[in-house]
N, C-alpha and C. Protein backbone atom coordinates (compact mmCIF):
# COMPACT_ATOMS: atom_id res chain seq x y z
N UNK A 1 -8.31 -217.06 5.91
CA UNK A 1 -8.45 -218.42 5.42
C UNK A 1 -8.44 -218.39 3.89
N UNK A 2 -7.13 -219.53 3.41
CA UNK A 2 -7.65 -219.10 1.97
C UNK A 2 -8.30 -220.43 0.86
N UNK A 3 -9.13 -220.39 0.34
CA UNK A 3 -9.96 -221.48 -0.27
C UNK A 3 -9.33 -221.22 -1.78
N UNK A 4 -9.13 -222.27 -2.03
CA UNK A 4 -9.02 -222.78 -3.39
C UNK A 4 -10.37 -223.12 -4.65
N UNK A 5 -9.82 -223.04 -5.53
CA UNK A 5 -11.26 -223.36 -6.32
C UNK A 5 -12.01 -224.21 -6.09
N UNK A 6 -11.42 -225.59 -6.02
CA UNK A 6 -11.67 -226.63 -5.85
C UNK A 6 -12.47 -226.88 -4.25
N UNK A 7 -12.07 -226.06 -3.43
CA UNK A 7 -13.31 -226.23 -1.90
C UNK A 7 -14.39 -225.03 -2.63
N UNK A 8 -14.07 -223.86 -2.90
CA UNK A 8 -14.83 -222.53 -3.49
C UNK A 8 -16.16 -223.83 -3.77
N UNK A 9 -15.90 -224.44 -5.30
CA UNK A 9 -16.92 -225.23 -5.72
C UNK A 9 -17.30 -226.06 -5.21
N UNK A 10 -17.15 -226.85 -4.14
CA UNK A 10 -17.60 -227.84 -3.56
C UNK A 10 -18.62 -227.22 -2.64
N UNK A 11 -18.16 -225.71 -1.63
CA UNK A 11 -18.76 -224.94 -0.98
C UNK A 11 -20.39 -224.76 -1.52
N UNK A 12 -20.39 -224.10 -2.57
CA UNK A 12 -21.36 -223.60 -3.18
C UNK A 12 -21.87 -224.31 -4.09
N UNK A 13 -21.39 -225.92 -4.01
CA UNK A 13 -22.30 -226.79 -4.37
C UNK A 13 -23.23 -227.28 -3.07
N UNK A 14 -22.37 -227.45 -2.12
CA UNK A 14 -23.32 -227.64 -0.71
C UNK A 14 -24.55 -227.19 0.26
N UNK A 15 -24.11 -225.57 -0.14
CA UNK A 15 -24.46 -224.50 0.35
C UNK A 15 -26.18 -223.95 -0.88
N UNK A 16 -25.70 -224.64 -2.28
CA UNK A 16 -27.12 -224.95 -3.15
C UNK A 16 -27.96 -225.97 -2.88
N UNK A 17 -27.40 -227.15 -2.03
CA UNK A 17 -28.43 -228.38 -1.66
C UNK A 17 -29.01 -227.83 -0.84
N UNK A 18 -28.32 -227.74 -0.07
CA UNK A 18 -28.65 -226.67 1.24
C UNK A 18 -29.96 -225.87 1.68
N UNK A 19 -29.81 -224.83 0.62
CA UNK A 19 -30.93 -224.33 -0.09
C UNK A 19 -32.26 -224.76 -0.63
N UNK A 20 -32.01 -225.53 -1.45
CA UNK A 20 -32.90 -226.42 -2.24
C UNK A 20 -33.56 -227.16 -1.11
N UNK A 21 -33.04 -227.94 -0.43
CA UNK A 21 -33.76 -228.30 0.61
C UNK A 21 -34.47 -227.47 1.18
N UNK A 22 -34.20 -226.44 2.25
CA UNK A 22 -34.82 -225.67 3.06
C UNK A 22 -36.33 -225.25 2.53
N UNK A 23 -35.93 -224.88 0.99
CA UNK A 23 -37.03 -224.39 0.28
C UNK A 23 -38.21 -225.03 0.70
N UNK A 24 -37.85 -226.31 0.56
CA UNK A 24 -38.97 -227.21 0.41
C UNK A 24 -39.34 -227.61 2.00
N UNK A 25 -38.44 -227.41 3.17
CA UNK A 25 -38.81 -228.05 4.09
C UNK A 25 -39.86 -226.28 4.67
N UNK A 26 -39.65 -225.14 4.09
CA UNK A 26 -40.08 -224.30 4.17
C UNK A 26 -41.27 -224.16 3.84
N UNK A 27 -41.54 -224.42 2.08
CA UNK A 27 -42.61 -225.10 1.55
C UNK A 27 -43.54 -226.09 2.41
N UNK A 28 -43.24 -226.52 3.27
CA UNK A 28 -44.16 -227.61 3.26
C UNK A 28 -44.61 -227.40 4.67
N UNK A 29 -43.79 -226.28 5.68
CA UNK A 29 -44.15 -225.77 6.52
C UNK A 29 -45.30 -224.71 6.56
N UNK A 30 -44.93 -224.19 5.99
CA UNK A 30 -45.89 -222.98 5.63
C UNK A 30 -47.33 -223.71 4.78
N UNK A 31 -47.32 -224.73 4.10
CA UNK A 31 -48.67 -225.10 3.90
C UNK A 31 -49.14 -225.50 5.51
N UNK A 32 -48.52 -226.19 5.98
CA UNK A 32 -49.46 -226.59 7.16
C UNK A 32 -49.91 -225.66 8.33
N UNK A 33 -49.22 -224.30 8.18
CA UNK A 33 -49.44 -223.24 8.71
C UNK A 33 -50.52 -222.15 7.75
N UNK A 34 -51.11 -223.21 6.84
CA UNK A 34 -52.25 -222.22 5.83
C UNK A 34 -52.15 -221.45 5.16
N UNK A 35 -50.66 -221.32 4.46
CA UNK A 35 -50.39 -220.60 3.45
C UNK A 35 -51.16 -220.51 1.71
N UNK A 36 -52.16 -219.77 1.57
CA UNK A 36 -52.67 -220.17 0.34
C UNK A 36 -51.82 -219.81 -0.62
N UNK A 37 -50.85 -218.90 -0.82
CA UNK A 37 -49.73 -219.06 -1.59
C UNK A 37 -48.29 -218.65 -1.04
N UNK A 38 -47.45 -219.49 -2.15
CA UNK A 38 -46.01 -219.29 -1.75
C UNK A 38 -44.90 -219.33 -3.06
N UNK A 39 -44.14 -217.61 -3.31
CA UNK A 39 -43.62 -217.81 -3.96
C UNK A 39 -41.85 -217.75 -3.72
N UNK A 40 -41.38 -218.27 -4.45
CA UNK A 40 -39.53 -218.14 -4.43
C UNK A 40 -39.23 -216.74 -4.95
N UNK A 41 -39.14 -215.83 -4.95
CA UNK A 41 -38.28 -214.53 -5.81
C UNK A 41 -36.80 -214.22 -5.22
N UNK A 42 -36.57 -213.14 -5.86
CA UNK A 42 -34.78 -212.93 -5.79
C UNK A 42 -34.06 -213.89 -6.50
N UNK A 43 -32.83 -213.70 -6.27
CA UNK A 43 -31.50 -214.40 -7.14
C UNK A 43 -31.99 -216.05 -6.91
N UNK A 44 -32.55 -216.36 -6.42
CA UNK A 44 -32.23 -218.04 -6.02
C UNK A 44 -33.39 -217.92 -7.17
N UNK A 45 -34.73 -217.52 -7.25
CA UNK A 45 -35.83 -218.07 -8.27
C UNK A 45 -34.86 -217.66 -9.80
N UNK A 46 -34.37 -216.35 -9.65
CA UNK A 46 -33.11 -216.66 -10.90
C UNK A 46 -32.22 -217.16 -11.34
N UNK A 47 -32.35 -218.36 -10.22
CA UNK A 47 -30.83 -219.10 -10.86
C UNK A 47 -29.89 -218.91 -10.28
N UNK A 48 -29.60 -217.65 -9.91
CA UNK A 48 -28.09 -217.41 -8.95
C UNK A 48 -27.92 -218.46 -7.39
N UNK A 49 -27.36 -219.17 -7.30
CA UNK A 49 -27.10 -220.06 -5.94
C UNK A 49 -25.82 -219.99 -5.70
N UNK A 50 -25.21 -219.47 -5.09
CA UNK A 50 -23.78 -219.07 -4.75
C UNK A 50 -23.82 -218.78 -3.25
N UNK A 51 -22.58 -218.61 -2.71
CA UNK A 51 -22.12 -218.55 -0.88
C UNK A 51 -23.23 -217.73 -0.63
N UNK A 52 -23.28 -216.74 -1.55
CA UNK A 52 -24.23 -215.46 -0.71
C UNK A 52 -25.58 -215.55 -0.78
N UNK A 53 -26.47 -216.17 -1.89
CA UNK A 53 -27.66 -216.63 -2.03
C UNK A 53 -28.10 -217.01 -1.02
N UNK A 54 -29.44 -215.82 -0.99
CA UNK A 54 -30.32 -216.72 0.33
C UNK A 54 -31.76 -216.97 0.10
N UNK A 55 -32.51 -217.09 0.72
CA UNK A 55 -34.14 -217.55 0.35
C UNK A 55 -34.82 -216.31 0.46
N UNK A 56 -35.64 -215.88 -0.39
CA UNK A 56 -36.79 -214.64 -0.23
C UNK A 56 -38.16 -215.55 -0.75
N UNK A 57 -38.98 -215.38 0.08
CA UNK A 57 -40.48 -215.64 -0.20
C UNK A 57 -41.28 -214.91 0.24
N UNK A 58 -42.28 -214.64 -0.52
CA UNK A 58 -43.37 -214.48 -0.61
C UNK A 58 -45.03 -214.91 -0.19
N UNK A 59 -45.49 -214.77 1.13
CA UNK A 59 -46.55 -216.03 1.30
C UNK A 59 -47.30 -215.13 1.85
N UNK A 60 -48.98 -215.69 1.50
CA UNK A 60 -50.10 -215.15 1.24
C UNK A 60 -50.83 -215.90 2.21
N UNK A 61 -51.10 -215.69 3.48
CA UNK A 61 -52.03 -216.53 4.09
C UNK A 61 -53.00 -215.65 5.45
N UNK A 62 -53.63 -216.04 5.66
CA UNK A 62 -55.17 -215.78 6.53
C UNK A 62 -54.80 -215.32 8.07
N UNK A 63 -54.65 -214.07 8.77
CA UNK A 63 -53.81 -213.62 9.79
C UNK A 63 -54.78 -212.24 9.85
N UNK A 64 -54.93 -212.56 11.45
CA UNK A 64 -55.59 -211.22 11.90
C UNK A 64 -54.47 -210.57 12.72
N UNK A 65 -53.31 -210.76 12.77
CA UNK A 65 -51.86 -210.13 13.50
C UNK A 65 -51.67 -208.87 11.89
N UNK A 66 -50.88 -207.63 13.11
CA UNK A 66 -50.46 -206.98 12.28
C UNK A 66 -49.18 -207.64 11.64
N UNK A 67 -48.82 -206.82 10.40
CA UNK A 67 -47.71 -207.05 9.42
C UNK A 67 -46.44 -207.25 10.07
N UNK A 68 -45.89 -206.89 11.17
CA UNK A 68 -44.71 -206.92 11.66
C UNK A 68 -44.78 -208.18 12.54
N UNK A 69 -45.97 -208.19 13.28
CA UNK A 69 -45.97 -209.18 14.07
C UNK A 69 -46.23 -210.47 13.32
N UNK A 70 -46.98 -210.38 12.16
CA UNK A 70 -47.17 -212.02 11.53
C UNK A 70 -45.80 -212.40 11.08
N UNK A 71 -45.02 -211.52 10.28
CA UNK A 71 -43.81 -211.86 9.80
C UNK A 71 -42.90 -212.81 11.46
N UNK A 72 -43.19 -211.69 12.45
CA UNK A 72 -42.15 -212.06 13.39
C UNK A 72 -42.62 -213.93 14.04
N UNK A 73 -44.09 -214.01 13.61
CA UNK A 73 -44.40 -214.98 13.97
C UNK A 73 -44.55 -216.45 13.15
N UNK A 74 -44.04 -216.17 12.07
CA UNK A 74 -44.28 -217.02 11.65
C UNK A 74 -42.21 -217.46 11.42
N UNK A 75 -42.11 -216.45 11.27
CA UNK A 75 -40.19 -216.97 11.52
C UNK A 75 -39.98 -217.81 12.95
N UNK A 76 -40.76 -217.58 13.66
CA UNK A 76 -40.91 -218.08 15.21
C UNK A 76 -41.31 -219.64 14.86
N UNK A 77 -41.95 -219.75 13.86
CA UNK A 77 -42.50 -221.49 13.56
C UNK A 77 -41.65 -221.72 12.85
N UNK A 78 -41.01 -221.58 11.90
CA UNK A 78 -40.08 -221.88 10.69
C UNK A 78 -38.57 -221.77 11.38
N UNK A 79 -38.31 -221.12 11.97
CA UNK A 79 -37.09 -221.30 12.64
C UNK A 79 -36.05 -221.48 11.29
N UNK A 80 -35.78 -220.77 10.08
CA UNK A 80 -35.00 -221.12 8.64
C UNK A 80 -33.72 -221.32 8.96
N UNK A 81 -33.24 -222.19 8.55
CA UNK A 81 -31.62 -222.61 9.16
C UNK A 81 -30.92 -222.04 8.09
N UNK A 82 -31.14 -221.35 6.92
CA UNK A 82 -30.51 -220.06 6.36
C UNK A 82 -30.55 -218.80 6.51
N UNK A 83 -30.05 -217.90 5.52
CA UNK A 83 -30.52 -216.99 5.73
C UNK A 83 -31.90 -216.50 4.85
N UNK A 84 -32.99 -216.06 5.64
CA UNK A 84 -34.22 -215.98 4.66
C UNK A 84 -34.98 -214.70 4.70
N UNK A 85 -35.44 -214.28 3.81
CA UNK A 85 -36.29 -213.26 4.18
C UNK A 85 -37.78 -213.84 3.65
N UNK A 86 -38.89 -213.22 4.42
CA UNK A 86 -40.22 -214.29 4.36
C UNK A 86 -41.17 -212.81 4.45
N UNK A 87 -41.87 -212.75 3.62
CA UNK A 87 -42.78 -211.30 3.61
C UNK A 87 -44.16 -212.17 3.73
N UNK A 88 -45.16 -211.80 4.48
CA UNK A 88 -46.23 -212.60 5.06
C UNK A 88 -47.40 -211.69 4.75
N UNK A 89 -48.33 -211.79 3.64
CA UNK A 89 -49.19 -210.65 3.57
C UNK A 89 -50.44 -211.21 3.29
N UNK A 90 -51.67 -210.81 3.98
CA UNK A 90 -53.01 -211.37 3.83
C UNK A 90 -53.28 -211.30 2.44
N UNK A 91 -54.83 -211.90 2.05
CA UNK A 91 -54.86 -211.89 0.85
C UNK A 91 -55.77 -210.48 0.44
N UNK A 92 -56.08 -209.65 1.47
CA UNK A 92 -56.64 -208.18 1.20
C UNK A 92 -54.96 -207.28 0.63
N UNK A 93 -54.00 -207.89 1.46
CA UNK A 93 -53.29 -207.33 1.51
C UNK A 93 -52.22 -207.05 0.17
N UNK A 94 -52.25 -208.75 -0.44
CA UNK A 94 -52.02 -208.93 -1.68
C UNK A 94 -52.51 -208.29 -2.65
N UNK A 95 -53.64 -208.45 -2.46
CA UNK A 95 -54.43 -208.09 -3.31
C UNK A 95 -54.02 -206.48 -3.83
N UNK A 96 -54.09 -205.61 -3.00
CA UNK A 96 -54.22 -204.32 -2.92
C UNK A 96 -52.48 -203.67 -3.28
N UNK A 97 -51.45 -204.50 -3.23
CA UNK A 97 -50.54 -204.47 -3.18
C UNK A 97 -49.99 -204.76 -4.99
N UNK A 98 -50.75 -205.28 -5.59
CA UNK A 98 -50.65 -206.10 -6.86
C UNK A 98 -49.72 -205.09 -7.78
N UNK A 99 -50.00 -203.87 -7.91
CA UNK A 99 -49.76 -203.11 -8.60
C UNK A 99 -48.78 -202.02 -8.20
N UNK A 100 -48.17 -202.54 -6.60
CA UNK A 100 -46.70 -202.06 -6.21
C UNK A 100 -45.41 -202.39 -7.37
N UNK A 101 -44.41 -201.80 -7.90
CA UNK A 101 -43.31 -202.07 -8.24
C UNK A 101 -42.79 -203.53 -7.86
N UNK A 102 -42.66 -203.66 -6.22
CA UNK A 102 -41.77 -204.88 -5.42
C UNK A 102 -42.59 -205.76 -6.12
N UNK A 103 -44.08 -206.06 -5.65
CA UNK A 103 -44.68 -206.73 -5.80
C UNK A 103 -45.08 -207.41 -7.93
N UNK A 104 -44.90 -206.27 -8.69
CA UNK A 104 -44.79 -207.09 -9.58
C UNK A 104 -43.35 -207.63 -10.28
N UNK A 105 -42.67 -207.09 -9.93
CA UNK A 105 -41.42 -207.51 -9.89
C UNK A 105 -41.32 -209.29 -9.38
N UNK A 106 -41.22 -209.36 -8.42
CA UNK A 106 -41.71 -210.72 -7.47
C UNK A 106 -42.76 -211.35 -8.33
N UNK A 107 -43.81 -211.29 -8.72
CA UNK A 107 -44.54 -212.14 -9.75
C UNK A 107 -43.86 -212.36 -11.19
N UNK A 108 -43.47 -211.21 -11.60
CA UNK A 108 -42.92 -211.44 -13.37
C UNK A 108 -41.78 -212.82 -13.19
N UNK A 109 -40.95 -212.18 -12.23
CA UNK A 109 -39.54 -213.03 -11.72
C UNK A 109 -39.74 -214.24 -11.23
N UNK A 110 -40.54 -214.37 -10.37
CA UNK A 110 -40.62 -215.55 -8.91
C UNK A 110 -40.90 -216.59 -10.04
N UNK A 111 -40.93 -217.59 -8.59
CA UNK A 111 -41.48 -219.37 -9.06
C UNK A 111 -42.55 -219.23 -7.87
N UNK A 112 -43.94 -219.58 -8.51
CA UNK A 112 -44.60 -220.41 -7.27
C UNK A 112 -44.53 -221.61 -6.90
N UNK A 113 -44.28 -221.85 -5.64
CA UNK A 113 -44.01 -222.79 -4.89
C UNK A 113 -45.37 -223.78 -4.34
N UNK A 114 -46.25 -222.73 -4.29
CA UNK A 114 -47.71 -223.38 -4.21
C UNK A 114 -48.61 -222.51 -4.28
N UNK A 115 -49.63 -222.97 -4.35
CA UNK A 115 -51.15 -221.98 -4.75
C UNK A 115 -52.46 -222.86 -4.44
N UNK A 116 -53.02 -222.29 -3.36
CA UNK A 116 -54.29 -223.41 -3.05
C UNK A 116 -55.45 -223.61 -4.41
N UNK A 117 -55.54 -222.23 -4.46
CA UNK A 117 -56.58 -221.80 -5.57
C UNK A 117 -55.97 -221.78 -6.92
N UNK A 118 -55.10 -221.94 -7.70
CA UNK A 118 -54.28 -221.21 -8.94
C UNK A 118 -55.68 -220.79 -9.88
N UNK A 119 -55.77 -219.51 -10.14
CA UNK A 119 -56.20 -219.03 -11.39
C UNK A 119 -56.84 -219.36 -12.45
């Protein structure tokens, strides 16, 4: 199939609403599922929104499920009609994690999206 500039840009103008939306319908899911925080990182909190851009977050909320299983469960409520990656980590877990590479990377970079408590 071959696309022209002119669909190219229209594409990946669509495919950024797209996005932008989800964020937020994501956002607003995950508060009501008790997220005390939620951040945007990767290319989309940088600006990059293009065909391939997808959602990475970050969310901090209250879960006695192990790590594999909260992730798997909470994609189970969110159902993301993109492509997303969603890292789900208690706040012991955060906490203790602060001073990982990934993890400050993801803070220097990210946008928070929400914060029950902010600082």
């Amino acid at each position: 199939m071959h696309l022209d500039v002119a669909t190219t840009g229209k594409e990946r103008e669509n495919h950024a609403n797209l996005l932008r939306l989800e964020v937020e319908r994501l956002t607003l899911e995950l508060r009501r599922l008790g997220a005390s925080k939620i951040l945007l990182f990767g290319s989309m909190a940088r600006g990059r929104l293009d065909l391939f851009t997808d959602i990475d977050l970050l969310v901090v909320m209250h879960s006695n499920l192990p790590f594999v299983e909260r992730c798997g469960w909470v994609y189970q409520k969110l159902m993301p009609r993109v492509d997303a990656d969603i890292i789900v980590y208690t706040e012991q877990e955060f906490e203790s994690l602060k001073d990982s590479p990934f993890l400050k990377k993801a803070l220097a970079e990210g946008v928070v999206l929400y914060e029950a408590n902010p600082a």
